[in-house]
Protein backbone atom coordinates (compact mmCIF):
# COMPACT_ATOMS: atom_id res chain seq x y z
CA UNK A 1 -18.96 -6.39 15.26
CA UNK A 2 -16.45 -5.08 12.54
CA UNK A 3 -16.03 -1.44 11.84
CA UNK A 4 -15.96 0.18 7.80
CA UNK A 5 -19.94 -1.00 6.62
CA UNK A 6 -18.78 -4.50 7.49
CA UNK A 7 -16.15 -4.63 5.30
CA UNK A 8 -14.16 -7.42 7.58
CA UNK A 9 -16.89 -9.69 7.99
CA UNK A 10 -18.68 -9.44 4.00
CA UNK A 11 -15.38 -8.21 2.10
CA UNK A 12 -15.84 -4.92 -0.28
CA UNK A 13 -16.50 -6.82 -3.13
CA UNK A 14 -19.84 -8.53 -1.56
CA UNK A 15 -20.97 -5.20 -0.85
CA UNK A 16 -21.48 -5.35 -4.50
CA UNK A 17 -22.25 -8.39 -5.34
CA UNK A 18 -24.14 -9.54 -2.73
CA UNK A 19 -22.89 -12.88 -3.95
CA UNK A 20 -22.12 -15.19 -1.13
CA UNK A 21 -18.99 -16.90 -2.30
CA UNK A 22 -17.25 -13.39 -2.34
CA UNK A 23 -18.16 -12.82 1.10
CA UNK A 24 -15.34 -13.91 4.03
CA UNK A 25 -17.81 -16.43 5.16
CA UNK A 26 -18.15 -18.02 1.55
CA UNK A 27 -14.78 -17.78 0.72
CA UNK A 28 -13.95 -19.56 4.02
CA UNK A 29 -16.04 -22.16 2.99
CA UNK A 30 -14.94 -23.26 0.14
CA UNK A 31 -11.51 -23.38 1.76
CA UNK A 32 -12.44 -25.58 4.18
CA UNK A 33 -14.51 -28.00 2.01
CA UNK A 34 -11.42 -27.64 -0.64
CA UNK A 35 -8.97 -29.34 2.31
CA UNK A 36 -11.57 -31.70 2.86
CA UNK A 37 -11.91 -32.97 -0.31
CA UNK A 38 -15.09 -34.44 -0.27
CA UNK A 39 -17.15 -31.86 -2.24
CA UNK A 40 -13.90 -29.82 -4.10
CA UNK A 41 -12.45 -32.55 -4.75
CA UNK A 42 -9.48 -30.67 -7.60
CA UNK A 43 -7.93 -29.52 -4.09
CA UNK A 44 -5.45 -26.46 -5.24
CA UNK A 45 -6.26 -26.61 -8.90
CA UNK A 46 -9.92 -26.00 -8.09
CA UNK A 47 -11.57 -23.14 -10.49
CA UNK A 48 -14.57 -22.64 -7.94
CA UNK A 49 -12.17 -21.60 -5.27
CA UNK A 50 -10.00 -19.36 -7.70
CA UNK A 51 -13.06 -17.65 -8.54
CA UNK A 52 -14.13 -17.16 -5.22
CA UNK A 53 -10.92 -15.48 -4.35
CA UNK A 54 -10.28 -13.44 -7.29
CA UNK A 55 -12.59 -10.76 -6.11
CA UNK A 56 -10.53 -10.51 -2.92
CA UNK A 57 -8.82 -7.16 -2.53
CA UNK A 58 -6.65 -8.18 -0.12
CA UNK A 59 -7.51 -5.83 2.52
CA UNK A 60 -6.83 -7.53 5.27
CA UNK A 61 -10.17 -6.09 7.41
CA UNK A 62 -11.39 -9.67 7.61
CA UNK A 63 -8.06 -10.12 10.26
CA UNK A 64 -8.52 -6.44 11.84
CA UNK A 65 -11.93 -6.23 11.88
CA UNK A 66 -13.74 -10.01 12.99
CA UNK A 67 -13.70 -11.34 16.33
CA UNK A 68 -12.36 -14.67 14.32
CA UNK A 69 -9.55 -12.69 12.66
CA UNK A 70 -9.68 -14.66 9.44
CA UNK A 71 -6.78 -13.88 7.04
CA UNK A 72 -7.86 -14.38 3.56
CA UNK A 73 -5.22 -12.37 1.92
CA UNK A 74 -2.76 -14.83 3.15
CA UNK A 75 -5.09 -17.31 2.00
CA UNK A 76 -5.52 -15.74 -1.25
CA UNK A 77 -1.91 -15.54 -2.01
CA UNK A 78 -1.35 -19.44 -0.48
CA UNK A 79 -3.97 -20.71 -3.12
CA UNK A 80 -2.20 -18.75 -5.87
CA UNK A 81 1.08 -19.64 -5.46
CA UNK A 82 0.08 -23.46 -5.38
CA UNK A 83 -2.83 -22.70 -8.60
CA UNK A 84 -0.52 -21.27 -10.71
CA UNK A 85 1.99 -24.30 -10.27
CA UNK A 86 -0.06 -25.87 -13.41
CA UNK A 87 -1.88 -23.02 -14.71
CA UNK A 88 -0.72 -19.51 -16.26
CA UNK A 89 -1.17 -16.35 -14.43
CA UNK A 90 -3.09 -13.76 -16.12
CA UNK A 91 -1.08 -10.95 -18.19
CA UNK A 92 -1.48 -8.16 -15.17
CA UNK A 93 0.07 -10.45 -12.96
CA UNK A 94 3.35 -9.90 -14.75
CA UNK A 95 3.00 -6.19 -15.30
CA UNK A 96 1.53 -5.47 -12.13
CA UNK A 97 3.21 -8.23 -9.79
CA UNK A 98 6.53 -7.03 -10.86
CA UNK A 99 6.26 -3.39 -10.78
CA UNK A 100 9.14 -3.42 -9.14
CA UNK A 101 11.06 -4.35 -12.18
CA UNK A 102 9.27 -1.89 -14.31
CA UNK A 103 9.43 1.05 -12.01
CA UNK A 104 13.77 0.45 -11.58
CA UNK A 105 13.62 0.35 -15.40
CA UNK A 106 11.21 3.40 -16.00
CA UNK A 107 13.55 5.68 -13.27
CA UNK A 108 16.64 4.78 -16.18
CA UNK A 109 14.71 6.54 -18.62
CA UNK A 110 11.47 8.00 -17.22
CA UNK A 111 10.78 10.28 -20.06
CA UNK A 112 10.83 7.18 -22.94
CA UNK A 113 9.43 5.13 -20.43
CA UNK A 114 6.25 7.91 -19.92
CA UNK A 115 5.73 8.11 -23.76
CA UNK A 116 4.88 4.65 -24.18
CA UNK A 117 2.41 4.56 -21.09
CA UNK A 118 0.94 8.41 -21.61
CA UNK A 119 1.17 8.99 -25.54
CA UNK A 120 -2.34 8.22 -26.97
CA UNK A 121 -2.72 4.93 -28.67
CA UNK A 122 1.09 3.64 -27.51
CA UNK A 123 -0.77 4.57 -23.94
CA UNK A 124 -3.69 1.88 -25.18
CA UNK A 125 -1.21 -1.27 -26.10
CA UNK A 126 0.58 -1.13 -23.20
CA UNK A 127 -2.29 -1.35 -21.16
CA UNK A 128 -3.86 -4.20 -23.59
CA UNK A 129 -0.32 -5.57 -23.25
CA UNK A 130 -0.22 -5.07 -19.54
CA UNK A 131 -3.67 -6.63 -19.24
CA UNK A 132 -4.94 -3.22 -17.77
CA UNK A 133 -8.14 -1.23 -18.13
CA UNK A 134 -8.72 0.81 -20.84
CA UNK A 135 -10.19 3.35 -18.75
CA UNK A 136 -7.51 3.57 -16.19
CA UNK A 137 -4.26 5.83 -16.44
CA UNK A 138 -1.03 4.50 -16.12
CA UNK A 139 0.84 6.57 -13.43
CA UNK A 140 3.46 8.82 -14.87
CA UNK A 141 7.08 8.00 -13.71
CA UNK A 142 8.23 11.20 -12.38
CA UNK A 143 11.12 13.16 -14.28
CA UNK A 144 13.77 12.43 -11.17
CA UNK A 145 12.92 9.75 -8.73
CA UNK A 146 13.64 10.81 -4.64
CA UNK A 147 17.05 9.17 -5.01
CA UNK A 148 17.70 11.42 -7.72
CA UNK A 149 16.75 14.18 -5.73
CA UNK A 150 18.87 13.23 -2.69
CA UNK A 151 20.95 15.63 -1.73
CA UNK A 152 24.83 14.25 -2.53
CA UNK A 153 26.09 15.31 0.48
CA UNK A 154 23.10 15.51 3.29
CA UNK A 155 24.08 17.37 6.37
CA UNK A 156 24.45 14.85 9.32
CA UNK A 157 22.23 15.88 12.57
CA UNK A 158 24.07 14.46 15.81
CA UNK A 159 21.52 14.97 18.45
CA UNK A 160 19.24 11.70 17.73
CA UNK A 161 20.18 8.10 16.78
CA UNK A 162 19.90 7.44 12.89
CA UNK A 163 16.69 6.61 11.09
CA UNK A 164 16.06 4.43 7.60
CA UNK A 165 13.48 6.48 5.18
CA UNK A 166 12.07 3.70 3.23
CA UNK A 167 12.09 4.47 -0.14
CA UNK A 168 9.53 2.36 -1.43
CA UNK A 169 8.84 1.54 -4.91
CA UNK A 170 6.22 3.90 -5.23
CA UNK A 171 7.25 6.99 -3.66
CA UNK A 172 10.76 6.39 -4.67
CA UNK A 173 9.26 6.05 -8.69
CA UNK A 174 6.24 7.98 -8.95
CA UNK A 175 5.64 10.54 -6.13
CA UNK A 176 9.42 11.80 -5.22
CA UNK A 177 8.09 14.91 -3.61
CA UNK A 178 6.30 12.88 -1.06
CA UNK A 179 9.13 11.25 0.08
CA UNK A 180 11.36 14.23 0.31
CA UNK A 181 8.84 15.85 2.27
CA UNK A 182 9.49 12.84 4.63
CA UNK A 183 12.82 12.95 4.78
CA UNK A 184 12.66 16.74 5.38
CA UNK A 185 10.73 16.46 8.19
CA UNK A 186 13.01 13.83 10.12
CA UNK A 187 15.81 16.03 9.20
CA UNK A 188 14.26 19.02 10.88
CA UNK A 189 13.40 16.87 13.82
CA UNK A 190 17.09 16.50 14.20
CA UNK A 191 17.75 12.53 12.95
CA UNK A 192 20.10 10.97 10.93
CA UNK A 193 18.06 9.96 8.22
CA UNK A 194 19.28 7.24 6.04
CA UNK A 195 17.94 5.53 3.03
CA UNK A 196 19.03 1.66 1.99
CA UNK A 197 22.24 1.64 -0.28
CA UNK A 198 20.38 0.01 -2.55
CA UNK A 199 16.79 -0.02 -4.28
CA UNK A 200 14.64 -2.62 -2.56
CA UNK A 201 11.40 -3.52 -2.60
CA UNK A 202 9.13 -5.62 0.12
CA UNK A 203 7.73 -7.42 -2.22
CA UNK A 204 4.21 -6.34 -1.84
CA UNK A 205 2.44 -6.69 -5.26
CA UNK A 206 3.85 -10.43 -5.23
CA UNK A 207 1.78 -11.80 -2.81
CA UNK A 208 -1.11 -10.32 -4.41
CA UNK A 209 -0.56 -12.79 -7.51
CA UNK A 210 0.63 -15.69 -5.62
CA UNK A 211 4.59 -15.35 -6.32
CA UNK A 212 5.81 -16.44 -2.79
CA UNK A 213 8.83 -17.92 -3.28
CA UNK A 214 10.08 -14.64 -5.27
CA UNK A 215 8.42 -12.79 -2.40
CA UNK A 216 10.47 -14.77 0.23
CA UNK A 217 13.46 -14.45 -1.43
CA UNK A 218 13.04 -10.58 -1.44
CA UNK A 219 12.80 -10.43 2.62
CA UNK A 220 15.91 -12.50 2.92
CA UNK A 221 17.80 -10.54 1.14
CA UNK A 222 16.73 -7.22 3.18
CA UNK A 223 17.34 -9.54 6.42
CA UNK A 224 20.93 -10.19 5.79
CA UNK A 225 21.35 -6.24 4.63
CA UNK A 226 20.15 -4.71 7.61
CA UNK A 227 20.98 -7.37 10.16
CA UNK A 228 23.48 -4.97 12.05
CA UNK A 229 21.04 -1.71 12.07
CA UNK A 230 18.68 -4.03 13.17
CA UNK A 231 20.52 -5.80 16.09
CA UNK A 232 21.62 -2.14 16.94
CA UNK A 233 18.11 -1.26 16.88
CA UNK A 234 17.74 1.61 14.25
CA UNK A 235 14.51 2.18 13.71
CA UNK A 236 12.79 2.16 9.70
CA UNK A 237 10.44 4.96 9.02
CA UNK A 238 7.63 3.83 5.92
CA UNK A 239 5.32 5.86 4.10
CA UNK A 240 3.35 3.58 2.28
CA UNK A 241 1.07 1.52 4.67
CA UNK A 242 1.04 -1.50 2.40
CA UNK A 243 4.49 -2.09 2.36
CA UNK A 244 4.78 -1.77 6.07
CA UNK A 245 2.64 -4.38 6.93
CA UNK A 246 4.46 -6.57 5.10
CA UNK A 247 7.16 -6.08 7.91
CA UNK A 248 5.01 -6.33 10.71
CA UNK A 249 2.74 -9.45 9.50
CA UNK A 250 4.60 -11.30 6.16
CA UNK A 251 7.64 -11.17 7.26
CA UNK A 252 7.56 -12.65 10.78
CA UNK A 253 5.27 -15.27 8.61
CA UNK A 254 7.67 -16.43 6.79
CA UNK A 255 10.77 -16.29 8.97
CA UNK A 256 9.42 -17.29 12.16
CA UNK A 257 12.21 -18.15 14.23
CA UNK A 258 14.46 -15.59 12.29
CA UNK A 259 15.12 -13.39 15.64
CA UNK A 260 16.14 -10.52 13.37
CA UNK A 261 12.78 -10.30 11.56
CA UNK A 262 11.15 -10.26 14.97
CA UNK A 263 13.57 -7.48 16.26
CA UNK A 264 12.47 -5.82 12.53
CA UNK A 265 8.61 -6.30 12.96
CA UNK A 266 9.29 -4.16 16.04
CA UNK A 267 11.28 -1.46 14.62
CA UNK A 268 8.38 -0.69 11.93
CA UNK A 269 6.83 2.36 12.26
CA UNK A 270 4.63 4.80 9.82
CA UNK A 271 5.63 8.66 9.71
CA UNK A 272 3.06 9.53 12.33
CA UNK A 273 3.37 6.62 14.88
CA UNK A 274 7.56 7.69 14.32
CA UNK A 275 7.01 10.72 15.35
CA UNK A 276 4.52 10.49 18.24
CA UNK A 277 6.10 7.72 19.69
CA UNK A 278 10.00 9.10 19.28
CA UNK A 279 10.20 12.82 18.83
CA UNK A 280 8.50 14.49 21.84
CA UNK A 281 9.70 17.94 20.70
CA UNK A 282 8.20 18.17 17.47
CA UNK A 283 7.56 21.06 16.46
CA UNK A 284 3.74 20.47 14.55
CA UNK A 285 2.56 22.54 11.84
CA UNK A 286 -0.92 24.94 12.51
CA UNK A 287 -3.67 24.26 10.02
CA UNK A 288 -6.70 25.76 9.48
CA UNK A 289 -7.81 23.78 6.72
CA UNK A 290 -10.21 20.84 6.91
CA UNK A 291 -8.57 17.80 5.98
CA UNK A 292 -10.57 14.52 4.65
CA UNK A 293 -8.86 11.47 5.58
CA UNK A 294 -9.34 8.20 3.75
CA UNK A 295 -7.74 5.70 5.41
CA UNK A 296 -5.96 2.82 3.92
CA UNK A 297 -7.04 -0.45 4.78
CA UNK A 298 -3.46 -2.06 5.92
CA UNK A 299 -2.94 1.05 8.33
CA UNK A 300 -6.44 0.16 9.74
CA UNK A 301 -6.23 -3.48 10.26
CA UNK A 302 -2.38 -4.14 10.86
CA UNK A 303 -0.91 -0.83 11.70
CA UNK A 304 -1.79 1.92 14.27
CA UNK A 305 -4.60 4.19 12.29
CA UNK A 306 -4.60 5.99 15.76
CA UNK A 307 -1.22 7.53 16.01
CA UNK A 308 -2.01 8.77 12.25
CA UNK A 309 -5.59 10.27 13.83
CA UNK A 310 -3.72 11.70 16.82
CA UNK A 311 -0.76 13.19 14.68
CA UNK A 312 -3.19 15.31 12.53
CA UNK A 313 -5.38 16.44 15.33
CA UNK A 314 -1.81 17.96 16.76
CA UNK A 315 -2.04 20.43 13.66
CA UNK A 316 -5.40 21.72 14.70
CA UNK A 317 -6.67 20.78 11.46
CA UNK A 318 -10.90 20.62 11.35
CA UNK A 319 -10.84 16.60 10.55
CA UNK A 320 -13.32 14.42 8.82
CA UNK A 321 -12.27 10.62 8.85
CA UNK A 322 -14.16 8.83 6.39
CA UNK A 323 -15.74 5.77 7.47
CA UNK A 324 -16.27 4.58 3.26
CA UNK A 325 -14.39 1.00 3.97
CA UNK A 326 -11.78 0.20 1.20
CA UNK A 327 -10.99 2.70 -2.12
CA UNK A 328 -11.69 -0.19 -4.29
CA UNK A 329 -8.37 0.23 -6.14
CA UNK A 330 -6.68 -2.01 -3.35
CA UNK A 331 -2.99 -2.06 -4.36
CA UNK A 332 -3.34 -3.10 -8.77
CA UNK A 333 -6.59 -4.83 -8.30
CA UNK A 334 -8.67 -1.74 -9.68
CA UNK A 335 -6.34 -1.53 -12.27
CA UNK A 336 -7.10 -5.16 -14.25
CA UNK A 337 -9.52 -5.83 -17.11
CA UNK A 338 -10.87 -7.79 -15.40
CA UNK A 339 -11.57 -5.80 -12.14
CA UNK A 340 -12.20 -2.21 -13.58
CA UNK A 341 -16.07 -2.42 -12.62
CA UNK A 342 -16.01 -4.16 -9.97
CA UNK A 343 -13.39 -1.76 -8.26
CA UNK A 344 -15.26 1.56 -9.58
CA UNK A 345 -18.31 -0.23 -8.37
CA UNK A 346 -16.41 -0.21 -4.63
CA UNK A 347 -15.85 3.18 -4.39
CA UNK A 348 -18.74 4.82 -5.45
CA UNK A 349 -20.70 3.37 -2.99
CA UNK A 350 -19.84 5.92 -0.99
CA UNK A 351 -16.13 7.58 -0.97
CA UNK A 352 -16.32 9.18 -4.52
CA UNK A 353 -19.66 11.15 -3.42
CA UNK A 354 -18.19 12.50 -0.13
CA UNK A 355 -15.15 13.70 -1.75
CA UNK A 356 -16.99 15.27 -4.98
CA UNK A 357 -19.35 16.82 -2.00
CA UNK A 358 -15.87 18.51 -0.50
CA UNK A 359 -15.75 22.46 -1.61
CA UNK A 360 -12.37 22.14 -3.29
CA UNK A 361 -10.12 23.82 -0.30
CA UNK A 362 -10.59 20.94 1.66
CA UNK A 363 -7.44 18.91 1.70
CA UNK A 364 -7.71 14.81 0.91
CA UNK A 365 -5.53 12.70 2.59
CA UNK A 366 -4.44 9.18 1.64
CA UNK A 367 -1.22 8.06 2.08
CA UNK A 368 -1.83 4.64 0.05
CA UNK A 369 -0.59 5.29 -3.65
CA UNK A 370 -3.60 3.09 -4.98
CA UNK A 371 -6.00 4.95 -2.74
CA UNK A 372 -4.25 8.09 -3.91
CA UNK A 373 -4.90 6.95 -7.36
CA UNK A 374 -8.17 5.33 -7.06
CA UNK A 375 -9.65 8.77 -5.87
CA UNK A 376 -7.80 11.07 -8.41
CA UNK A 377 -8.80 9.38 -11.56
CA UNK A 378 -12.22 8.96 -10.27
CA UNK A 379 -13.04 12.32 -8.87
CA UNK A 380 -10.37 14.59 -10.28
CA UNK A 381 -9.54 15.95 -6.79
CA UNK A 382 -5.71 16.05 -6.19
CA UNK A 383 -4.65 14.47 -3.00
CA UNK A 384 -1.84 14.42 -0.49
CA UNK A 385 0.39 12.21 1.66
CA UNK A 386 0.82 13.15 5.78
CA UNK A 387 4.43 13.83 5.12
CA UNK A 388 3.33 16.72 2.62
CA UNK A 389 0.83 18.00 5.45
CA UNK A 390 3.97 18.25 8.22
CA UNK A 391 6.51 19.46 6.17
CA UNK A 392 6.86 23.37 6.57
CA UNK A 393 8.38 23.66 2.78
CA UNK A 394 5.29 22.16 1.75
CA UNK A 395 3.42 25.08 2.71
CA UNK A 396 5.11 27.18 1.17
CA UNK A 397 5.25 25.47 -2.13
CA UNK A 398 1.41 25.62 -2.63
């Protein structure tokens, strides 16, 4: 049976609904009666399917979680990218699709870019602009991003082979501290930790709205950077789970008899697994705090949510792992108009209670930026990335 409330087999969103078509069994069905063509007979311009999948978070437990391994976020984004061939993509496709865009032009000028998204009323058209919430915040652009804040001249540790530090668009944009706190911690395990010459993104958000041949494009361009590091097998260190998976599952999708993005797919790793699986001196940090872990759902279904599990346990943290099933904010999906409730709906079924339950020295931990998000604007409580947890200057900051 699948794991997470069922999550893989009915989807988040028909925990809600309890409306068949957004179930992984419903959605599959229209699907498969859409490439029939005998009862959808519109094939790929079909409204009934689009509205079928447009409650689809993308969470990939319906591949991690069933015995049939059903992928309907690939499916999702398949449909999309043929749909939207003859009809227009909503207005948060563009602003939330391309954040990528947005985020290299908010790190030119963070401050003028933060007060048009956190000034009232400027705050309110760009998010009617943007085709987001009223409700929600925009996420501030932080004052330096982490490439900013790279040292010029980094000290160069000999004793271990190099390491990329993925600076992803995210934690390179928004959450800077997170990602130094990463790349202190390789340091201090003794690596060579290098971060790609130039800003790159996997590309992520696009396949949530169906923009596949931008997406592609984006992976082949990475490909021929990194072709050398990765024939010489240097290994890339993520932090944000949903961007990894794109290199272990998307990638190989698309370039499957690329060699190199098979040697890549291999050389993937999360902080944790990195450091379980390739530093056997590390020196762990002792905790005595209790530490609430909400999982995201691409480290459960495509990456190893063990190592992550195992890691913390190392720190002799008291751990709770939550067993709530998907944040509901699933990448920009809780950020929409039209998605708000629906998304809100998701997480207090259960995650927002448990956390407002926590007495507030009790750490969270989510290392997904829209889980991150989902649970501060909805609860208030601040949480924190696994690189924060291991890195000793951490500590002593708070």
């Amino acid at each position: 049976m699948c794991r997470r409330h069922d999550s893989g087999v009915m989807g988040p969103s028909y925990q809600v609904t309890r409306d068949e078509k957004h179930s992984t069994r419903g959605r599959a069905h229209l699907l498969f009666e859409m490439l029939r063509g005998e009862v959808i007979k519109d094939g790929w311009d079909s409204h009934e399917v689009k509205e079928a999948l447009d409650l689809c978070l993308a969470c990939k437990g319906c591949k991690g979680e069933c015995p049939t391994n059903v992928d309907m976020a690939t499916y999702k984004a398949e449909f999309l990218a043929h749909y939207h061939q003859h009809h227009f993509r909503p207005r948060h496709a563009y602003s939330m699709g391309q954040i990528y865009r947005a985020a290299r032009a908010g790190n030119l000028a963070p401050r003028v870019a933060n007060f048009f998204t956190q000034t009232t009323g400027l705050s309110a058209l760009t998010k009617e602009i943007g085709g987001i919430h009223a409700k929600r915040k925009i996420p501030r652009f932080a004052a330096k991003s982490f490439r900013k804040c790279l040292p010029k001249n980094p000290v160069r540790a000999m004793s271990k082979k190099p390491v990329y530090l993925w600076a992803d668009t995210f934690n390179n944009a928004f959450n800077p501290e997170i990602a130094m706190a990463a790349y202190r911690v390789l340091h201090k395990a003794g690596f060579d930790v290098r971060i790609p010459g130039a800003s790159m993104c996997c590309g992520r958000p696009l396949y949530d709205y169906g923009f596949l041949p931008e997406a592609k494009n984006r992976l082949k361009k990475i490909l021929n950077e990194f072709r050398g590091a990765i024939r010489e097998g240097v290994d890339f260190v993520f932090l944000e789970p949903s961007c990894a998976s794109v290199f272990k599952e998307e990638l190989v999708s698309l370039f499957p008899h690329d060699l190199d993005a098979i040697r890549l797919s291999q050389q993937i790793f999360m902080l944790s697994d990195f450091l379980l699986k390739k530093v056997s001196d590390f020196e762990w940090p002792r905790l005595t705090r209790k530490i609430l872990v909400q999982g995201h759902c691409h480290h459960h279904s495509v990456l190893d949510f063990e190592s992550e599990k195992l890691a913390l346990m190392k720190t002799g943290a008291e751990l709770d792992v939550l067993d709530a099933g998907c944040c509901g904010m699933a990448g920009s999906f809780g950020f929409s108009k039209e998605h708000y409730e629906i998304s809100q709906a998701i997480g207090e079924r259960s995650l927002f209670k448990k956390i407002r339950d926590e007495p507030s020295e009790t750490m969270i931990l989510a290392n997904g930026f829209s889980c991150r998000e989902q649970i501060q604007q909805a609860t208030g409580r601040r949480t924190f990335h696994i690189a924060q947890i291991l890195d000793p200057e951490f500590h002593e900051e708070c």
